[in-house]
Each structure stands twice: as structure tokens, then as C-alpha cells.
N, C-alpha and C. Protein backbone atom coordinates (compact mmCIF):
# COMPACT_ATOMS: atom_id res chain seq x y z
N UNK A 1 10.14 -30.48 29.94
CA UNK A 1 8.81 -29.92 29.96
C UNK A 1 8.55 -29.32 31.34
N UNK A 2 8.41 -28.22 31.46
CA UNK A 2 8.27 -27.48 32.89
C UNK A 2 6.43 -27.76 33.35
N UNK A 3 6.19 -27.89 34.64
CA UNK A 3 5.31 -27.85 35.44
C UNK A 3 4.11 -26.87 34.82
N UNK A 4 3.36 -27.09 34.63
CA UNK A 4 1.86 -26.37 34.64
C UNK A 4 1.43 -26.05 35.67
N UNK A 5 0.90 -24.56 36.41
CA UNK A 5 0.33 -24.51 37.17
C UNK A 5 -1.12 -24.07 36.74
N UNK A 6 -1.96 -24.07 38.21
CA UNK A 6 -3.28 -23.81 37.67
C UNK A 6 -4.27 -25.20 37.48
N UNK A 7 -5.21 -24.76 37.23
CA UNK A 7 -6.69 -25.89 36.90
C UNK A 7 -6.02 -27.15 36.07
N UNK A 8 -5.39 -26.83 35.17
CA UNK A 8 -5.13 -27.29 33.74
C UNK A 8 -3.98 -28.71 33.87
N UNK A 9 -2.96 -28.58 35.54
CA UNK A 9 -1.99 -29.11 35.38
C UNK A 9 -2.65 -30.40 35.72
N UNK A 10 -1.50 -31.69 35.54
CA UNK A 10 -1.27 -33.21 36.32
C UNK A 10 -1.55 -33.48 37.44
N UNK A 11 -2.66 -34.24 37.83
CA UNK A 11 -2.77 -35.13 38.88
C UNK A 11 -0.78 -35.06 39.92
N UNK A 12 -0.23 -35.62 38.91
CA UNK A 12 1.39 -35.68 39.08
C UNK A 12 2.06 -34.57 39.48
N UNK A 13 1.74 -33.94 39.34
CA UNK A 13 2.31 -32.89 39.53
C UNK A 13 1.92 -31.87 40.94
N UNK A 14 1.14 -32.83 42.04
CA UNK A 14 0.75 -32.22 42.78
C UNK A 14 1.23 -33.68 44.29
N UNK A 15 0.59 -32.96 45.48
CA UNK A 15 1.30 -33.67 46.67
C UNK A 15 -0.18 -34.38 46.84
N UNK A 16 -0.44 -35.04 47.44
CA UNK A 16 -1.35 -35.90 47.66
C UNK A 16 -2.58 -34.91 48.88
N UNK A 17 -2.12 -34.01 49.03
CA UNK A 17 -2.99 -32.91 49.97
C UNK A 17 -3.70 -32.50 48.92
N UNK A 18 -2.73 -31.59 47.56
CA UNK A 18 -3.51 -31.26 47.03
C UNK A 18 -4.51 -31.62 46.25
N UNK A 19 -4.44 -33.07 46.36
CA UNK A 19 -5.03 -33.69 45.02
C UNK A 19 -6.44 -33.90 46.14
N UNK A 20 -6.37 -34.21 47.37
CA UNK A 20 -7.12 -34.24 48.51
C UNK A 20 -8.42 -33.40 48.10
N UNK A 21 -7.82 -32.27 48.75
CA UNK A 21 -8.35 -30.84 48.26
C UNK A 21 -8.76 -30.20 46.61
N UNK A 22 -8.73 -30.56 46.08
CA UNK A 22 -8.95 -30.62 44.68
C UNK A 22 -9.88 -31.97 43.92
N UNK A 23 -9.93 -32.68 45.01
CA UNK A 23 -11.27 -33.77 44.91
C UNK A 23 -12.41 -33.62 45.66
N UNK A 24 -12.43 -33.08 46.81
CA UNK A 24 -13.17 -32.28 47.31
C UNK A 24 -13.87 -30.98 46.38
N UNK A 25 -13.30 -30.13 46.45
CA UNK A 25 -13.66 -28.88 45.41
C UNK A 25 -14.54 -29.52 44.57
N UNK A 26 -13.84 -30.11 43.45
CA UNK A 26 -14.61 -30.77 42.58
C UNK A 26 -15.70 -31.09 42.69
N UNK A 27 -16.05 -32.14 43.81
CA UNK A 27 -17.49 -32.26 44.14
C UNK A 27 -17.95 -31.69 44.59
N UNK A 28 -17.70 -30.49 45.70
CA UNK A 28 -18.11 -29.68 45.90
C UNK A 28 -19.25 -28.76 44.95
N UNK A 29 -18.38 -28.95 44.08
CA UNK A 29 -18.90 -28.06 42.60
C UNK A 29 -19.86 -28.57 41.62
N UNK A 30 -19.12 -29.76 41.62
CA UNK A 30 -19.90 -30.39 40.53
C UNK A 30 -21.16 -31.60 41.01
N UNK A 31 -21.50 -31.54 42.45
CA UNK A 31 -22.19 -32.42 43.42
C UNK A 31 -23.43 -32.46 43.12
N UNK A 32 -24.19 -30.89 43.35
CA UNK A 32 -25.23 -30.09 42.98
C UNK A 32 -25.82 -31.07 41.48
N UNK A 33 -24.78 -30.41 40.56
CA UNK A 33 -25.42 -30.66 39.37
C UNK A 33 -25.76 -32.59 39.21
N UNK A 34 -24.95 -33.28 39.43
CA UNK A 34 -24.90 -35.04 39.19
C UNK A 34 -26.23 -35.45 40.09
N UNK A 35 -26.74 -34.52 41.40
CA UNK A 35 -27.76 -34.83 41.70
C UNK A 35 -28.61 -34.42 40.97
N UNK A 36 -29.02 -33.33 40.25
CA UNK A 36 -30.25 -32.98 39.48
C UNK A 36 -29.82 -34.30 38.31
N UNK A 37 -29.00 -34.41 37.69
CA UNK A 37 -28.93 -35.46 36.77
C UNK A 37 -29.35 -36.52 37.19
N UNK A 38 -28.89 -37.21 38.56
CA UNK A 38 -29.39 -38.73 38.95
C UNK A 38 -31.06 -38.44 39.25
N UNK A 39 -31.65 -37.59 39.53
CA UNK A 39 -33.00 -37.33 40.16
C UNK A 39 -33.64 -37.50 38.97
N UNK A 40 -33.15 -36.55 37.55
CA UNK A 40 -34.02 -36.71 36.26
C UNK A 40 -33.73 -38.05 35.72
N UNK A 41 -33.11 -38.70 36.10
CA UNK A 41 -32.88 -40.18 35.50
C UNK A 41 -33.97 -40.68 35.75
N UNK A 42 -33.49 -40.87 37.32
CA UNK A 42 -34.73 -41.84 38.16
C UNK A 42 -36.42 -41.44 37.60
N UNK A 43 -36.48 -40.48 37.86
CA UNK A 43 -38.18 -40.18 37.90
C UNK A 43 -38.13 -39.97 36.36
N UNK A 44 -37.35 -40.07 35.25
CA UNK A 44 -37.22 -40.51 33.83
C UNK A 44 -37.49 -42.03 33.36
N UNK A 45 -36.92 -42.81 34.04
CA UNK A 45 -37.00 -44.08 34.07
C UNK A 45 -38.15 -44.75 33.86
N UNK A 46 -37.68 -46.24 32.51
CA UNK A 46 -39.33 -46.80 32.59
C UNK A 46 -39.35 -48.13 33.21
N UNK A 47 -39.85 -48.10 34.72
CA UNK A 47 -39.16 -49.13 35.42
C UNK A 47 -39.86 -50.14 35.09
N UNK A 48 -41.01 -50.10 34.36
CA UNK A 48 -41.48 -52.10 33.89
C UNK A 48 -40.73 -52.44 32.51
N UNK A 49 -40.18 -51.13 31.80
CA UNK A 49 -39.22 -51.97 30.77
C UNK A 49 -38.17 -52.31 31.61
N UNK A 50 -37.54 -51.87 32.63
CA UNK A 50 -36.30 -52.06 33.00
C UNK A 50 -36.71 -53.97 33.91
N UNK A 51 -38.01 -54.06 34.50
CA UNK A 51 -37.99 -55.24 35.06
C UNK A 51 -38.12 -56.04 33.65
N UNK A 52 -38.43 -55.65 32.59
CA UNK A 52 -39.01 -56.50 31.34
C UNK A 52 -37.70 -57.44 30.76
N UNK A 53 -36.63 -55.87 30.95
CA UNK A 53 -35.46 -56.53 30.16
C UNK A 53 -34.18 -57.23 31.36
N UNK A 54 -34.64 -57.22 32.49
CA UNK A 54 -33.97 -57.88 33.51
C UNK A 54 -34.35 -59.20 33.95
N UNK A 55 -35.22 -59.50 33.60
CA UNK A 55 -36.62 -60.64 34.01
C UNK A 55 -35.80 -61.85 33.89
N UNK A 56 -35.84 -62.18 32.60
CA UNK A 56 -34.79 -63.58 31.90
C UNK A 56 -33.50 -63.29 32.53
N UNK A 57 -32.82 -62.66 32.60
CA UNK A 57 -31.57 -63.08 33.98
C UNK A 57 -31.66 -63.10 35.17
N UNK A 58 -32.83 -62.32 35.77
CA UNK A 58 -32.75 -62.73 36.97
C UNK A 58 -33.29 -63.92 37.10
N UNK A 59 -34.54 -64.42 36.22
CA UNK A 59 -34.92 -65.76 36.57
C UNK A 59 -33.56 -66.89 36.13
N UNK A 60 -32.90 -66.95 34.67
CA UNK A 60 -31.78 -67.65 35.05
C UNK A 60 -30.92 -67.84 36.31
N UNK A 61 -30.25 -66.43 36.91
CA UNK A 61 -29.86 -66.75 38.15
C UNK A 61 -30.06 -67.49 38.64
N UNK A 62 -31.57 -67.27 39.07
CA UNK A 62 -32.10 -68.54 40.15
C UNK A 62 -31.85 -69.65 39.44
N UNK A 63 -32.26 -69.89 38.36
CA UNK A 63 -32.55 -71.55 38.35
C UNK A 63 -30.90 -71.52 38.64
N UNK A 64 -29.82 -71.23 38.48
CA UNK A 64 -28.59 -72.07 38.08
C UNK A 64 -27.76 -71.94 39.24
N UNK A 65 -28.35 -70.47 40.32
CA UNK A 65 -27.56 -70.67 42.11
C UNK A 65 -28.31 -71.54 42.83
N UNK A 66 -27.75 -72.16 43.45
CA UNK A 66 -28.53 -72.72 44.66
C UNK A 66 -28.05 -71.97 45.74
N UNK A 67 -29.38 -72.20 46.60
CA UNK A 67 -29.14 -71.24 47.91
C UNK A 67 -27.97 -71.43 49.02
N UNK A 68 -27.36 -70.54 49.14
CA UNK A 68 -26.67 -70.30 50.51
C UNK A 68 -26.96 -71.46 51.27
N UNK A 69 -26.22 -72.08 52.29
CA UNK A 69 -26.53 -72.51 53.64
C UNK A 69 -27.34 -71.57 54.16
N UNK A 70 -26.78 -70.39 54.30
CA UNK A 70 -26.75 -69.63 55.91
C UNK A 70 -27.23 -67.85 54.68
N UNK A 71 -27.54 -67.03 55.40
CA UNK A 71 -27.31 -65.59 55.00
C UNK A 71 -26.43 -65.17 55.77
N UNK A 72 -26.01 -65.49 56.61
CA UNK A 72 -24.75 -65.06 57.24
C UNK A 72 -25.64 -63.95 58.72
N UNK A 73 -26.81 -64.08 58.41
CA UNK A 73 -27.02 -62.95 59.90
C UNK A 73 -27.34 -63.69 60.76
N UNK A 74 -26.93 -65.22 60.93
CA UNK A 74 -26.31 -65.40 62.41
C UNK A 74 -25.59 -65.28 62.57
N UNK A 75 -23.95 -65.38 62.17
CA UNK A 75 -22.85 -65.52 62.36
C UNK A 75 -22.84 -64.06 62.67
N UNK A 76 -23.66 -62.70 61.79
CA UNK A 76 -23.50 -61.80 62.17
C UNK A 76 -23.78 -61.11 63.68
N UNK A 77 -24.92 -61.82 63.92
CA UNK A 77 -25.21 -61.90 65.16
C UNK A 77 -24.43 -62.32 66.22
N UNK A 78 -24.21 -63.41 66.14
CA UNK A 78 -22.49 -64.08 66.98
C UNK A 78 -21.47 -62.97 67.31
N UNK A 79 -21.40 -62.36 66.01
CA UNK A 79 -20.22 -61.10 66.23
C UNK A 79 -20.31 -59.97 67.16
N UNK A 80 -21.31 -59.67 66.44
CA UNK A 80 -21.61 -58.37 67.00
C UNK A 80 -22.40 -58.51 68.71
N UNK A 81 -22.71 -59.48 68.97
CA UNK A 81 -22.74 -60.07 70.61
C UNK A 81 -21.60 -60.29 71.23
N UNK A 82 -20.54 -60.26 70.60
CA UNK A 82 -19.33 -61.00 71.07
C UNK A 82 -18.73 -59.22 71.48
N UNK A 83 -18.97 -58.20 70.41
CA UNK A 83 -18.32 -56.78 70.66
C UNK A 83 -19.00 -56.37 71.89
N UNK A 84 -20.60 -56.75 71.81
CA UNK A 84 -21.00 -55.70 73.20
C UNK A 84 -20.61 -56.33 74.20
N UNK A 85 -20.22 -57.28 74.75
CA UNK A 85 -19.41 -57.69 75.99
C UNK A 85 -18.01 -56.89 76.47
């Protein structure tokens, strides 16, 4: 089976630059439009059904995690004091 060139061919069939460059493009192209789509979602959205039908798991969650020790933003703190020195 010989090589396809053009739009049409294999991922495989290309060097890892081009596939680089050809994922780029892509969004390039197609970037524009997925934002008008995510924008009409959002401001589409019926966000008290969405808390309505999330409600009963997020309250399960809770009852069944118990909390953390820590949130971790001391330790984060520790760190990142330790870099600015």
C-alpha cells in the first residue's frame, strides 16, 4: 500500500515535526470555532438544574471523605520559601 500524501494521509506516515505542525494548524483553524461553541454552551446552560442534578453526590462525597490533615499550602509554602533563598 503506497503512502498518501496530502490532508487525507496517517498520523504514521509523517515525522513527528510534522505531526507538530499539523496540530498546531489544526487549532489554529479550528480554535475560533470550539470557542464560539464553548461560549454558546456556557451562557446556554441551566446552571440550577446542573447544581440540582449534582447536589446528591456532592453531598454524598462529603458525608463518606473525611477531611485532609493538611491542604497542603503549608508544605507549599515551605517549598516555595526554600526556592527564594
Amino acid at each position: 500500500m503506497r503512502a498518501r500524501k496530502g490532508p487525507g494521509r496517517d498520523n504514521q506516515d509523517m515525522s513527528e515535526q510534522e505531526r507538530t505542525r499539523r496540530w498546531a494548524q489544526t487549532w489554529k483553524e479550528y480554535g475560533p470555532e470550539l470557542e464560539r461553541i464553548r461560549l454558546r454552551e456556557v451562557r446556554d446552560e441551566d446552571n440550577l438544574l446542573s447544581l440540582q442534578l449534582l447536589a446528591r453526590a456532592f453531598n454524598q462525597a462529603t458525608r463518606q471523605q473525611m477531611p485532609e490533615e493538611s491542604s497542603g499550602l503549608v508544605e507549599m509554602q515551605f517549598y516555595l520559601a526554600k526556592l527564594s533563598r
